[in-house]
N, C-alpha and C. Protein backbone atom coordinates (compact mmCIF):
# COMPACT_ATOMS: atom_id res chain seq x y z
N UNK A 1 -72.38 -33.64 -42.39
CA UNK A 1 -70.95 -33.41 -42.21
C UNK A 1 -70.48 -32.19 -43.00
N UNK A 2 -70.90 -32.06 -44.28
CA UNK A 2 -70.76 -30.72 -45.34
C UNK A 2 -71.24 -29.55 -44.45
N UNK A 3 -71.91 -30.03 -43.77
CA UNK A 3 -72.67 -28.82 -43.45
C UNK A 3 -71.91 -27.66 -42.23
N UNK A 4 -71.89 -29.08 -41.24
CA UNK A 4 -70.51 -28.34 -40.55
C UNK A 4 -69.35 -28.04 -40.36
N UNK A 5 -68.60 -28.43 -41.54
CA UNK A 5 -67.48 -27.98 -42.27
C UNK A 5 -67.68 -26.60 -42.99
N UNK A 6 -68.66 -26.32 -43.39
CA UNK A 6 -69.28 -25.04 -43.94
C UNK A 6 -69.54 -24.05 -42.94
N UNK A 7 -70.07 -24.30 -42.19
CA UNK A 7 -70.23 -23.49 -40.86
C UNK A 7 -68.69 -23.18 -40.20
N UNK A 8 -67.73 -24.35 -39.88
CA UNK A 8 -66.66 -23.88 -39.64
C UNK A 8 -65.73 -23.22 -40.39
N UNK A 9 -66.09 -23.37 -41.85
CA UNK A 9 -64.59 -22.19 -42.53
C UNK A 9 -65.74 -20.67 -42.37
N UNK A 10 -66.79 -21.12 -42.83
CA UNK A 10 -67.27 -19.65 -43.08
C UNK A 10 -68.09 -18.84 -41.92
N UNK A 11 -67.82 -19.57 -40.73
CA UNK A 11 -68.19 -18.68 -39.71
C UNK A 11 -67.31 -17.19 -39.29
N UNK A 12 -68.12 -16.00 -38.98
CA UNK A 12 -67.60 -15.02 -38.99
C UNK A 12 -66.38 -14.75 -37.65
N UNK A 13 -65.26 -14.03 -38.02
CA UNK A 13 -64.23 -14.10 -37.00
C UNK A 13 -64.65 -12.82 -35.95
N UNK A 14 -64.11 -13.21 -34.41
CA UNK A 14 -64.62 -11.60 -33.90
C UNK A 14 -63.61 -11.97 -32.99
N UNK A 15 -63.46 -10.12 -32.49
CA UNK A 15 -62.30 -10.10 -31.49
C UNK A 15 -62.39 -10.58 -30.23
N UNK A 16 -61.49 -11.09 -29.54
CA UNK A 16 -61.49 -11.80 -27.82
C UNK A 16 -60.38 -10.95 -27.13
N UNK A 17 -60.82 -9.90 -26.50
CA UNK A 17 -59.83 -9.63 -25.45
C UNK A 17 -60.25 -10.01 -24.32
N UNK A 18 -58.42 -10.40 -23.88
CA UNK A 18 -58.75 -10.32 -22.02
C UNK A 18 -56.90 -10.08 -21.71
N UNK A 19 -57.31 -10.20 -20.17
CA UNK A 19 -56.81 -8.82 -19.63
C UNK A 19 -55.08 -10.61 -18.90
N UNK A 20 -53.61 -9.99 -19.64
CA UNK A 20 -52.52 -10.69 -19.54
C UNK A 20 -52.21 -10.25 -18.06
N UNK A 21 -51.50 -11.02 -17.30
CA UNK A 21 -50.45 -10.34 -16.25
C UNK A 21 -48.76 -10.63 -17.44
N UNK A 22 -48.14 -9.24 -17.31
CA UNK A 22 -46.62 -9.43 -18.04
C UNK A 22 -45.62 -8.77 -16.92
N UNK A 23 -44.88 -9.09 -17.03
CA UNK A 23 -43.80 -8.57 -16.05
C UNK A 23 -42.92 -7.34 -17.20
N UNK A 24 -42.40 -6.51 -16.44
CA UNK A 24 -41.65 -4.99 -17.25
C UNK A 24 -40.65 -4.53 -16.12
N UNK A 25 -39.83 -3.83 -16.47
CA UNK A 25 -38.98 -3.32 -15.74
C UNK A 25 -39.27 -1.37 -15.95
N UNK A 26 -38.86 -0.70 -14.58
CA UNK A 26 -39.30 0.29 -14.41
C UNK A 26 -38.05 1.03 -13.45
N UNK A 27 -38.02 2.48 -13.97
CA UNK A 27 -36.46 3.12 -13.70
C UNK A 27 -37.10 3.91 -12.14
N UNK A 28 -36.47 3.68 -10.83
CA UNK A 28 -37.05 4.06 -10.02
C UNK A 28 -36.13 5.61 -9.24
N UNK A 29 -36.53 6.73 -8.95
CA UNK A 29 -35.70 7.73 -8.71
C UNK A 29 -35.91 8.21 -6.82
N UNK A 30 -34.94 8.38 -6.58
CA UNK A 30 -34.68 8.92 -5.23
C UNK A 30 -33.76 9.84 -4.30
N UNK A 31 -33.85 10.45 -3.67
CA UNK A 31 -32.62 10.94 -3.21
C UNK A 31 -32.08 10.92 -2.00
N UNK A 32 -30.60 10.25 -2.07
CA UNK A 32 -29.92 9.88 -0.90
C UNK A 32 -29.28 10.65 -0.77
N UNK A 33 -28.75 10.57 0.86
CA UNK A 33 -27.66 11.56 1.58
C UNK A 33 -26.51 10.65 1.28
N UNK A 34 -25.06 10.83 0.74
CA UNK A 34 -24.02 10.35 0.09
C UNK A 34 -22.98 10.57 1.16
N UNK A 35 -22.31 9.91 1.79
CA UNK A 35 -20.90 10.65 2.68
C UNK A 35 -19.77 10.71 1.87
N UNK A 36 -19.18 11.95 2.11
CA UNK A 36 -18.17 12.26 1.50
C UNK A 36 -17.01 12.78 1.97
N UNK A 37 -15.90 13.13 1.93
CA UNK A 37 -14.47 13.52 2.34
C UNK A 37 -14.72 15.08 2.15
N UNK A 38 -14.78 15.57 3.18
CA UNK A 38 -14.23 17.15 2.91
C UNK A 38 -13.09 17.86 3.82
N UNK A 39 -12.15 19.11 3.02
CA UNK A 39 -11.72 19.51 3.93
C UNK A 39 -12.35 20.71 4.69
N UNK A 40 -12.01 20.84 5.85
CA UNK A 40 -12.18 22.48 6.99
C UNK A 40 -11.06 23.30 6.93
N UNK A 41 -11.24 24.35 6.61
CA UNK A 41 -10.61 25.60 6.74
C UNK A 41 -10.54 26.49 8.27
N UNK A 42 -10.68 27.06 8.74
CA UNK A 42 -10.28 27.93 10.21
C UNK A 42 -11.12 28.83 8.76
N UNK A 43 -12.76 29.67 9.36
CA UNK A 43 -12.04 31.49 8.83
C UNK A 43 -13.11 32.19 9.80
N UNK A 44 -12.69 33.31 10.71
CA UNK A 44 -13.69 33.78 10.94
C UNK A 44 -14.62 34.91 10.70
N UNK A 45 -15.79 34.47 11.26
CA UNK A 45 -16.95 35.41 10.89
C UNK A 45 -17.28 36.44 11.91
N UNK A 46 -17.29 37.86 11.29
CA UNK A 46 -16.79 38.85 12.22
C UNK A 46 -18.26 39.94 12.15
N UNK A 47 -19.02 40.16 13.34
CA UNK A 47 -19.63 41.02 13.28
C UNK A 47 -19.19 42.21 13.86
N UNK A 48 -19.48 43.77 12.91
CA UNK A 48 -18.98 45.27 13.47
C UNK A 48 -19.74 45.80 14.23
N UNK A 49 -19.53 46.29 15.10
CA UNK A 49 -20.11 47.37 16.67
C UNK A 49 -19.60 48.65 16.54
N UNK A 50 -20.88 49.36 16.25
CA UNK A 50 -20.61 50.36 17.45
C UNK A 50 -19.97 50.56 18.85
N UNK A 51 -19.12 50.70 19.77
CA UNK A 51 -19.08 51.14 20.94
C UNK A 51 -18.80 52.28 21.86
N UNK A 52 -19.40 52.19 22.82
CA UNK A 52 -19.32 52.91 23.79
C UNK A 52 -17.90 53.38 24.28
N UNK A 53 -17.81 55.07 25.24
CA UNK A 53 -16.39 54.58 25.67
C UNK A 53 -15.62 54.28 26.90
N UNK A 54 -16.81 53.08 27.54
CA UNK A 54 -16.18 51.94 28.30
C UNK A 54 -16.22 50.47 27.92
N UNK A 55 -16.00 50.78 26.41
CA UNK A 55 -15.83 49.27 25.48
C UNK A 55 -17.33 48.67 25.81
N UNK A 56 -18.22 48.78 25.28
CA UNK A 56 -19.65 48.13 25.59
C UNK A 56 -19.72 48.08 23.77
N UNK A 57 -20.72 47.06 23.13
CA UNK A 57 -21.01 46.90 22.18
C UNK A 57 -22.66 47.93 22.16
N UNK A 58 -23.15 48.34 21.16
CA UNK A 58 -24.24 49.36 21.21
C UNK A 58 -25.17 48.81 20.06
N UNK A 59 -24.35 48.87 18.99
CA UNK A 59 -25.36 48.09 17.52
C UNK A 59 -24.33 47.67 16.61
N UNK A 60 -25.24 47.13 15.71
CA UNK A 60 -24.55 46.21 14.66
C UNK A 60 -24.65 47.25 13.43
N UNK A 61 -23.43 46.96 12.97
CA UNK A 61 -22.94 48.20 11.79
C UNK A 61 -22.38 47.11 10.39
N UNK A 62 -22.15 46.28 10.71
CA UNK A 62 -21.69 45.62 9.27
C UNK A 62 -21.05 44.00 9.70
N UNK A 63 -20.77 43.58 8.59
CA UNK A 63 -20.47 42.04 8.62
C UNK A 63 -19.05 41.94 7.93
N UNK A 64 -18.00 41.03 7.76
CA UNK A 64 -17.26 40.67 7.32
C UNK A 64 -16.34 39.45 7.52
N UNK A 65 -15.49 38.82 7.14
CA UNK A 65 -15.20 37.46 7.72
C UNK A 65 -12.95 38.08 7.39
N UNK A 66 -12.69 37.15 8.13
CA UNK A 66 -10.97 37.10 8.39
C UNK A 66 -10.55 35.72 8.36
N UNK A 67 -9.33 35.64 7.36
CA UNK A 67 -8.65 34.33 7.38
C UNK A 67 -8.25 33.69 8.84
N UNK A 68 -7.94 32.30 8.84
CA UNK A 68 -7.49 32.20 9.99
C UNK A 68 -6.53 32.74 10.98
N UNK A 69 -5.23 33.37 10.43
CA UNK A 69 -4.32 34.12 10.85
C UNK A 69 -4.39 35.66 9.92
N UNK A 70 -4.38 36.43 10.76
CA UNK A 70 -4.31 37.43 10.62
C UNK A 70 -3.75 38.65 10.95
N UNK A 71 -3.29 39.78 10.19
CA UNK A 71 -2.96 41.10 10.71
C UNK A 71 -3.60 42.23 10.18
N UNK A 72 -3.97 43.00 10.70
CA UNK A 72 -4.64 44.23 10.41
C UNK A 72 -3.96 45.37 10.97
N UNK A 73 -3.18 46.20 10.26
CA UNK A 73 -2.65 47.34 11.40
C UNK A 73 -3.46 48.56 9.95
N UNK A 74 -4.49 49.03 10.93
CA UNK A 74 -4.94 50.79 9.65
C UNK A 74 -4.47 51.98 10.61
N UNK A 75 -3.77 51.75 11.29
CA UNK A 75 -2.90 53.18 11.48
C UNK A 75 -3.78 54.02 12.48
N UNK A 76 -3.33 55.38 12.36
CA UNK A 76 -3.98 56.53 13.29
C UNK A 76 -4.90 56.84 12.71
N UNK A 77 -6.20 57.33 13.22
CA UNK A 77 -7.32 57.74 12.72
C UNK A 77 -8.08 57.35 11.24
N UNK A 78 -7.61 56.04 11.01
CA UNK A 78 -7.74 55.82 9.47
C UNK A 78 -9.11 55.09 9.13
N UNK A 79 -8.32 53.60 8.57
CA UNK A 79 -9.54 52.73 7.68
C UNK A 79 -9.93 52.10 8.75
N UNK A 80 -10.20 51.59 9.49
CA UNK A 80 -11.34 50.54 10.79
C UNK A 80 -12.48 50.92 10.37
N UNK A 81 -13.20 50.19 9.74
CA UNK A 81 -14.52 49.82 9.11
C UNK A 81 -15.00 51.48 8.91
N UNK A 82 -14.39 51.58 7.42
CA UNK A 82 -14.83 53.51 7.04
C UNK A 82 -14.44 54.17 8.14
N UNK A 83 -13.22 54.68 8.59
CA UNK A 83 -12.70 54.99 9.60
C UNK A 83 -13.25 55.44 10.25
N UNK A 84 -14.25 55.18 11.29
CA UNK A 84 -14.60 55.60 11.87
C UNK A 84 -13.89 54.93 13.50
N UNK A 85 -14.86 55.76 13.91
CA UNK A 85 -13.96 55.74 15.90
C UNK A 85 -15.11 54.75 16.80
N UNK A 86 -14.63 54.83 17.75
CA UNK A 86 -16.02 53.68 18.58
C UNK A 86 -16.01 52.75 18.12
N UNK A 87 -15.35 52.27 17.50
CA UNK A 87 -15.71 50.63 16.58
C UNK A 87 -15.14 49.23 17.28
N UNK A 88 -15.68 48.51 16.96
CA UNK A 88 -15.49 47.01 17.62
C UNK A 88 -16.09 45.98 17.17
N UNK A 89 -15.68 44.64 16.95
CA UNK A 89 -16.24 43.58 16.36
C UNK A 89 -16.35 42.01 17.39
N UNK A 90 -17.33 41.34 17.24
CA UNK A 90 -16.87 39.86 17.99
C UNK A 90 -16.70 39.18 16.38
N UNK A 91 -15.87 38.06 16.63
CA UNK A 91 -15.54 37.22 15.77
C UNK A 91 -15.61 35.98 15.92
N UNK A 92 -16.04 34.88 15.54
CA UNK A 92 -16.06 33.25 15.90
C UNK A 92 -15.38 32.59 14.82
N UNK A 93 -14.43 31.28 15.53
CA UNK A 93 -14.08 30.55 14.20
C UNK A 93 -13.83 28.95 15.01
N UNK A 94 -13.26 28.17 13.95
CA UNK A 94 -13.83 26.84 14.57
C UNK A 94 -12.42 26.12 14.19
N UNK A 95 -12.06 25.84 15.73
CA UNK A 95 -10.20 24.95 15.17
C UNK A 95 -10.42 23.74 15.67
N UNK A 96 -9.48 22.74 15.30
CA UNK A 96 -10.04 21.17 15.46
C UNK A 96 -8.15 20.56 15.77
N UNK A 97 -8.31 20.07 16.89
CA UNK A 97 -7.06 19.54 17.45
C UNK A 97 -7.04 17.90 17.40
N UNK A 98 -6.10 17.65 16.79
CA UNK A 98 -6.36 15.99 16.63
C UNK A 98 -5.89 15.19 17.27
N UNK A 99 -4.87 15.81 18.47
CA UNK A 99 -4.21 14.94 19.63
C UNK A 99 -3.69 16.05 20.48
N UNK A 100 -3.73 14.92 21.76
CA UNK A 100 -3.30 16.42 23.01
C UNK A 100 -2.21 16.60 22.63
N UNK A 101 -2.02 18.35 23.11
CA UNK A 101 -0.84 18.53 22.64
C UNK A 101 -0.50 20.48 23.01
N UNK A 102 0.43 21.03 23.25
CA UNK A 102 0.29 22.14 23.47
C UNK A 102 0.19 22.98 22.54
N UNK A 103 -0.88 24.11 22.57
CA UNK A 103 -0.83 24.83 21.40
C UNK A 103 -0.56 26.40 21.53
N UNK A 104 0.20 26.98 21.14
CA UNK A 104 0.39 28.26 21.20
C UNK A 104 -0.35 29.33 20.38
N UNK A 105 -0.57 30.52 21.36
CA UNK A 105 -1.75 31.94 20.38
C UNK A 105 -1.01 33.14 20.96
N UNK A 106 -0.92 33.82 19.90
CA UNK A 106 -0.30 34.87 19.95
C UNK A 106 -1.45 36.32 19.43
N UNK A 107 -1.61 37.20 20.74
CA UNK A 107 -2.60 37.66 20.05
C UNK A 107 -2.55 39.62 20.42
N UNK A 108 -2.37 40.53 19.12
CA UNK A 108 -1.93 41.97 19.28
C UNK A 108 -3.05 42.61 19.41
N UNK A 109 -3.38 43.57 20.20
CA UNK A 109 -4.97 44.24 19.96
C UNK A 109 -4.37 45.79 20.06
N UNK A 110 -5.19 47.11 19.71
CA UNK A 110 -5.06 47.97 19.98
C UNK A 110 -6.35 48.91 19.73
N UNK A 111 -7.08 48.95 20.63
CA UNK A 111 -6.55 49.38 21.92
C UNK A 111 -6.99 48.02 22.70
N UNK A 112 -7.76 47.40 22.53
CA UNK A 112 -7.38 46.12 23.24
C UNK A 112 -8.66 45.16 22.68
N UNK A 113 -8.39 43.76 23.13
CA UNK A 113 -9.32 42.46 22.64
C UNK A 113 -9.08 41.39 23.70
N UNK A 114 -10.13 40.50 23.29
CA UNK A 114 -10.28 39.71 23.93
C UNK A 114 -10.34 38.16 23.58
N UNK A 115 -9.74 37.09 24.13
CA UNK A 115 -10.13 35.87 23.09
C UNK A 115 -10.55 35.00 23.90
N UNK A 116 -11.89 34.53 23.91
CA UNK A 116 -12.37 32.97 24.27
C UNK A 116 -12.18 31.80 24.39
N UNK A 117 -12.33 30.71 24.58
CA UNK A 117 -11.74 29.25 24.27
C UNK A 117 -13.13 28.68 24.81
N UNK A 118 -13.78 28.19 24.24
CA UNK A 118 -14.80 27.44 24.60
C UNK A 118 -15.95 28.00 25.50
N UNK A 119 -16.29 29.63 25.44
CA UNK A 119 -16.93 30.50 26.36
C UNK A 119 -15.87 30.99 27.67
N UNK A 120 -14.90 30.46 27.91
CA UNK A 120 -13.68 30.35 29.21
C UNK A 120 -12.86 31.91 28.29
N UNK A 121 -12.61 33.11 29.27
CA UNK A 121 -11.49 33.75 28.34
C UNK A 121 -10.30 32.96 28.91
N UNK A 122 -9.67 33.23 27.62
CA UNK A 122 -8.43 32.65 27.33
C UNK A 122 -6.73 33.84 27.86
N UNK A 123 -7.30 34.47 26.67
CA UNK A 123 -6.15 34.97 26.59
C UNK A 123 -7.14 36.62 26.29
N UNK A 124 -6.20 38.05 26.63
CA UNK A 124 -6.55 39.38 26.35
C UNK A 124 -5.14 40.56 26.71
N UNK A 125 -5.33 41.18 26.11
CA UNK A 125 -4.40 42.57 26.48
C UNK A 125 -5.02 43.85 26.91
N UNK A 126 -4.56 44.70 27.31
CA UNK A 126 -5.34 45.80 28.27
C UNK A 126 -5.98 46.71 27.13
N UNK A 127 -6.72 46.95 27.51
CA UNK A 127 -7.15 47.96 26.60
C UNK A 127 -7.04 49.28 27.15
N UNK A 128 -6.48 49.28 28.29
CA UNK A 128 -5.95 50.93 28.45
C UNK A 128 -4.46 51.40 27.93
N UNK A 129 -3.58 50.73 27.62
CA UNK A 129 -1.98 50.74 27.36
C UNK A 129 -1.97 50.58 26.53
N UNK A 130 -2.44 50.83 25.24
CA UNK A 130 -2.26 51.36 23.74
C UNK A 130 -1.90 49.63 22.59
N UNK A 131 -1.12 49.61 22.30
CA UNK A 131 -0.83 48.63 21.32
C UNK A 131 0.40 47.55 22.30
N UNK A 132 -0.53 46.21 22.70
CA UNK A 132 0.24 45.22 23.40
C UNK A 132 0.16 44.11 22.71
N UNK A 133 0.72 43.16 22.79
CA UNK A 133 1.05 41.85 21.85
C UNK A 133 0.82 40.61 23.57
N UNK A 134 0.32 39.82 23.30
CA UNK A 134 0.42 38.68 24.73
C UNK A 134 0.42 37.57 24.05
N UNK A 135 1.25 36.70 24.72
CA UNK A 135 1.63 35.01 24.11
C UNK A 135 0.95 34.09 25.03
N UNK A 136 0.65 33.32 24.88
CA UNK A 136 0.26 31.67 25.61
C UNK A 136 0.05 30.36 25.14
N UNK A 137 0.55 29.78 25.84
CA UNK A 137 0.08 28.36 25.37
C UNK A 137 -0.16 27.33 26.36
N UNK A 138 -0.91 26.68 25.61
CA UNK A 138 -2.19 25.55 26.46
C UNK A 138 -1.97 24.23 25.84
N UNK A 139 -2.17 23.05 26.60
CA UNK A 139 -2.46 22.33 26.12
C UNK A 139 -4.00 21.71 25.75
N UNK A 140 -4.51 21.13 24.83
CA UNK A 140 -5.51 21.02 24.54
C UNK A 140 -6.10 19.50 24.66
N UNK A 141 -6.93 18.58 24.38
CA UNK A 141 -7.49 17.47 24.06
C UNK A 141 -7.64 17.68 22.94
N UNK A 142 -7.58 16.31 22.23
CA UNK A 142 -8.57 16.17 20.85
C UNK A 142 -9.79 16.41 20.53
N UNK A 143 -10.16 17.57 19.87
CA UNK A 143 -11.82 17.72 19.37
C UNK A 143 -11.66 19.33 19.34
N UNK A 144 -13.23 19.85 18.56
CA UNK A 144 -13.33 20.92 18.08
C UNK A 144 -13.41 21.68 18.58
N UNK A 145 -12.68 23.08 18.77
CA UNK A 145 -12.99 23.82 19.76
C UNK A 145 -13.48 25.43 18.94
N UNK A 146 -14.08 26.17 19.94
CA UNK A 146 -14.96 27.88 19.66
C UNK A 146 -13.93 28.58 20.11
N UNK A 147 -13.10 29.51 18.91
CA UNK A 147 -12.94 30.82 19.35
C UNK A 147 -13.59 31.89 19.34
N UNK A 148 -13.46 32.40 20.30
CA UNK A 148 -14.28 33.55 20.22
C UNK A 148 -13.61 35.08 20.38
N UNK A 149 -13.76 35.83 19.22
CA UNK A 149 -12.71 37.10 19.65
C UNK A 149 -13.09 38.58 20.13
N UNK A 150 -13.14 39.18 20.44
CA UNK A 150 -13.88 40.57 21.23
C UNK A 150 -12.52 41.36 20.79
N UNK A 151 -13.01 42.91 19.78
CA UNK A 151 -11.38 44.01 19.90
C UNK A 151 -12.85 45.31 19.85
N UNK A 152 -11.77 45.90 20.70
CA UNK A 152 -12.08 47.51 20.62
C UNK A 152 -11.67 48.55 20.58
N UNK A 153 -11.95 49.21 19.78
CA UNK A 153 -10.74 50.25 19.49
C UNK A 153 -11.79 52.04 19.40
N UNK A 154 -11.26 52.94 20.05
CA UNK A 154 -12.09 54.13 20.81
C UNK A 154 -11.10 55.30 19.78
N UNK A 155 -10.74 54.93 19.07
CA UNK A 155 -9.72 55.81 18.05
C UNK A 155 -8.27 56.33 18.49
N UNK A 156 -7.60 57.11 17.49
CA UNK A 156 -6.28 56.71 17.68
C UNK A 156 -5.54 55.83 16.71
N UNK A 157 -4.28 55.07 17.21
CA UNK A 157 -4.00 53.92 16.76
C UNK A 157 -4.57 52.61 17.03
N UNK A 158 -5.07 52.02 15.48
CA UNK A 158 -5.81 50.99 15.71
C UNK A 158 -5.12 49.31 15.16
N UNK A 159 -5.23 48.47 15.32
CA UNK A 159 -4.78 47.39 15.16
C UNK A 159 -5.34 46.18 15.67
N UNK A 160 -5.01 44.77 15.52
CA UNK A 160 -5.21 43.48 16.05
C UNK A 160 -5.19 42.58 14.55
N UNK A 161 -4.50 41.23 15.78
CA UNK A 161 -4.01 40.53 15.11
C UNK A 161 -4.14 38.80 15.67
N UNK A 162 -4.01 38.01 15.32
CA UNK A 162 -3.89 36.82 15.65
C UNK A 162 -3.79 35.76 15.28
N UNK A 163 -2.76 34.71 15.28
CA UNK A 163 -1.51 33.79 15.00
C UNK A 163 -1.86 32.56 16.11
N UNK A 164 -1.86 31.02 15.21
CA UNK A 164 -1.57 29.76 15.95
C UNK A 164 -1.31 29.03 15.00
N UNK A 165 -1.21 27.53 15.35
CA UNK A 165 -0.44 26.70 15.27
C UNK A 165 -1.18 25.96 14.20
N UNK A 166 -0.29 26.35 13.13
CA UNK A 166 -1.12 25.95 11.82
C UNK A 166 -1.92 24.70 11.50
N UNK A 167 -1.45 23.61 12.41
CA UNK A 167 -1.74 22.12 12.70
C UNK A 167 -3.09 22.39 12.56
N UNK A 168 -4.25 23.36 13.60
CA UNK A 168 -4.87 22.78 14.21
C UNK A 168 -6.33 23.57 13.11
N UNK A 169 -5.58 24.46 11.94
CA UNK A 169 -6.65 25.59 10.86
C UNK A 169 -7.20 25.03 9.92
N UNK A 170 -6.61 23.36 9.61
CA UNK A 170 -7.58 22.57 8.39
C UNK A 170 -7.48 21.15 9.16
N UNK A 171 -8.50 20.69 8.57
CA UNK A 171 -8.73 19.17 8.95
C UNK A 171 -9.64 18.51 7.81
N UNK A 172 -10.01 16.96 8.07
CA UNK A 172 -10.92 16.25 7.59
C UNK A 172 -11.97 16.10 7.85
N UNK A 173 -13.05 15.91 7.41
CA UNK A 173 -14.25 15.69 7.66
C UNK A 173 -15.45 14.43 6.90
N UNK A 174 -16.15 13.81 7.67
CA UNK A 174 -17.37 13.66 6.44
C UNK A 174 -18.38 14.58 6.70
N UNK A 175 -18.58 14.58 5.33
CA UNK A 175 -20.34 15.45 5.28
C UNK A 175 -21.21 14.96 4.36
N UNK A 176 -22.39 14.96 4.36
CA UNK A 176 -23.44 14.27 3.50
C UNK A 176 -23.91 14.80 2.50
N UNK A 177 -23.77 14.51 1.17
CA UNK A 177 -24.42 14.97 0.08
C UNK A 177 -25.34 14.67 -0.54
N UNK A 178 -26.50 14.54 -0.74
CA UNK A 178 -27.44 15.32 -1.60
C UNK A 178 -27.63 14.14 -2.89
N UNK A 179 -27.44 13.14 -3.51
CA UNK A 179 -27.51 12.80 -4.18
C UNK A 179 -28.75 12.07 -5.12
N UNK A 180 -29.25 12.38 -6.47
CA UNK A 180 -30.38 11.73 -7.40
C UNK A 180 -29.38 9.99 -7.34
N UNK A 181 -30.53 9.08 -7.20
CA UNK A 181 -30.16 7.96 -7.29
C UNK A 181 -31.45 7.22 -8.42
N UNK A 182 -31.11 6.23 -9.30
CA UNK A 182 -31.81 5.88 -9.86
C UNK A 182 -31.52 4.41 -9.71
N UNK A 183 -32.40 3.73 -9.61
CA UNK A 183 -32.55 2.06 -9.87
C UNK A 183 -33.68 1.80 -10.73
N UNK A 184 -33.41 0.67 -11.28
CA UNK A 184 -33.95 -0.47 -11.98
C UNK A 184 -34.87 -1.37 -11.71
N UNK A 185 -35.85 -1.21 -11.15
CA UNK A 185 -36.79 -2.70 -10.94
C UNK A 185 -37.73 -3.36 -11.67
N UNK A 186 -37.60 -4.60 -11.03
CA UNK A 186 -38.91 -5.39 -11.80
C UNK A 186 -40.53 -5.58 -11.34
N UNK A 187 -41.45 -5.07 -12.25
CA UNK A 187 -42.65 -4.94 -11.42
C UNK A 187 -43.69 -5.96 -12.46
N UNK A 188 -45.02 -5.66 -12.11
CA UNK A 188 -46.13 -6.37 -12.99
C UNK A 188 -46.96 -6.08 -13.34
N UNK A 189 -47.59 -5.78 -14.40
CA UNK A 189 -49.06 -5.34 -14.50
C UNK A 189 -49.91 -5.78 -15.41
N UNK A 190 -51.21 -5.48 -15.85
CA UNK A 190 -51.87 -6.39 -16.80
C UNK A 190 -52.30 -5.76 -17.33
N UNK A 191 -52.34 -5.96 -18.89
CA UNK A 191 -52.94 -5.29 -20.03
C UNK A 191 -53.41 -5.89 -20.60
N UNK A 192 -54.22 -5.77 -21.05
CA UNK A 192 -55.40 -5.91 -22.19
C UNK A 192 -55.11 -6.90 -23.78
N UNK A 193 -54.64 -7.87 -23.82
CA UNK A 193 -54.64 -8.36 -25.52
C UNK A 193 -55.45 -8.45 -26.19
N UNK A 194 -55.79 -8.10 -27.18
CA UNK A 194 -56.98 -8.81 -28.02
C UNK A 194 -56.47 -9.85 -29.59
N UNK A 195 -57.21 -10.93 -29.61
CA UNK A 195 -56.87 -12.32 -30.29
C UNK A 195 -58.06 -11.93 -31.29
N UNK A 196 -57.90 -12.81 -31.82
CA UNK A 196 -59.17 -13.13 -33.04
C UNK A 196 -59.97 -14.46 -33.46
N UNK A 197 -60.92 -14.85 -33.40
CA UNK A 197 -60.96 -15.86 -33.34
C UNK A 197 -62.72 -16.34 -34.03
N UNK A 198 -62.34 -17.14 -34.61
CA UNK A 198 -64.24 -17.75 -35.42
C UNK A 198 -65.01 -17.93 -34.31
N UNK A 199 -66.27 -17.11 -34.71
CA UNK A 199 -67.62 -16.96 -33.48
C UNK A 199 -67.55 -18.11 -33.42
N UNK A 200 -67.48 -19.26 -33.94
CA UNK A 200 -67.84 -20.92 -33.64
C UNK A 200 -67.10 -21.26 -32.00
N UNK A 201 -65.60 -21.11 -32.78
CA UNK A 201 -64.86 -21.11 -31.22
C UNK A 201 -64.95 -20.29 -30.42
N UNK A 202 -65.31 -19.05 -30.33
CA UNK A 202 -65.69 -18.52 -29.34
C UNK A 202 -67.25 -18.79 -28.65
N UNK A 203 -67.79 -19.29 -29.08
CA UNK A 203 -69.48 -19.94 -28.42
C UNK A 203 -68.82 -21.38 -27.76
N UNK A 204 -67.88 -22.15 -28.73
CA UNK A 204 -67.88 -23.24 -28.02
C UNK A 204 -67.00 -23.16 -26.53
N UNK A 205 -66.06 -21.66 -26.61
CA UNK A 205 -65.12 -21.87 -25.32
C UNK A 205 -65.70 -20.68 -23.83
N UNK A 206 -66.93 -20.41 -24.29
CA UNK A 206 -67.62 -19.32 -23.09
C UNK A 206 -67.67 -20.27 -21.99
């Protein structure tokens, strides 16, 4: 009996690992498209021409953009894109009508332009009769519509201009943003403990 009481205090201790399952939490990252409230502005984006002089577009000379309503009058022989002569631009912009309803455009060209509505011309003034102003109005449906503007001017007095119905130059929108999202989860994995324990009990528990 001494004997194995002796054996059990003074048997040597050695390490026991083995392998835990523990549960942990873990920060998880992603990125979502977010909807959000924005407003629309009316502005358009105007490319410069060269032209011909039976009003034909020839090449592209420069870029620039115009508020939604606008006037431009540079006079006789002046500023039209570095005053030069032959010049002409198309312009696009994007108006949004939120109930039928009639809308009026008022539009000055010199020596003359042209305005679109959905690829359809709309509205234009001559471009042989110098500086003309023309009015109209339409009624529209609800939804977004393409202007499209065409001016040409062969030198001389130059000008154009164009005016509507302020209703239809800002609106609402959603649009999707871009957003880092982070969550929290719970996952599992297993690591390694190591215990300690008298070679005795470890022979007796293999």
């Amino acid at each position: 009996m001494l004997i194995i009481l002796a054996i059990i205090l003074f048997a040597p201790i050695v390490p026991v690992t083995n392998s835990v399952k523990e549960q942990y939490e873990r920060v998880e990252e992603y990125y979502e498209e977010v909807p959000v409230e924005a407003i629309k502005h009316t502005e358009w984006n105007v490319t410069w021409y060269a032209i011909t002089g039976d009003f034909k577009f020839i090449t592209e000379i420069g870029e620039s953009k115009f508020p939604a309503i606008f006037w431009y009058d540079w006079g006789y022989g002046g500023e039209i894109f570095n005053g030069r002569d032959y010049v002409g631009f198309k312009a696009t912009a994007l108006v949004k009508v939120q109930e039928r309803r009639p809308i009026w455009i008022n539009l000055t060209g010199d020596d003359g332009c042209e305005l679109y509505l959905n690829g359809t011309r709309f509205l234009s003034t001559s471009f042989y009769s110098g500086y003309k102003t023309e009015f109209a109005k339409v009624v529209l449906d609800p939804g977004v519509y393409v202007l499209t503007l065409y001016y040409f001017n062969r030198g001389g007095y130059a000008c154009v201009s164009f005016s509507t119905d302020p209703e239809i130059l800002e609106w609402k929108t959603i649009e999707f943003k871009r957003e880092l999202v982070q969550k929290t989860v719970t996952d599992y994995r297993y690591v390694n403990r190591t215990s300690y324990v008298s070679l005795l009990n470890y022979l007796l528990n293999r």
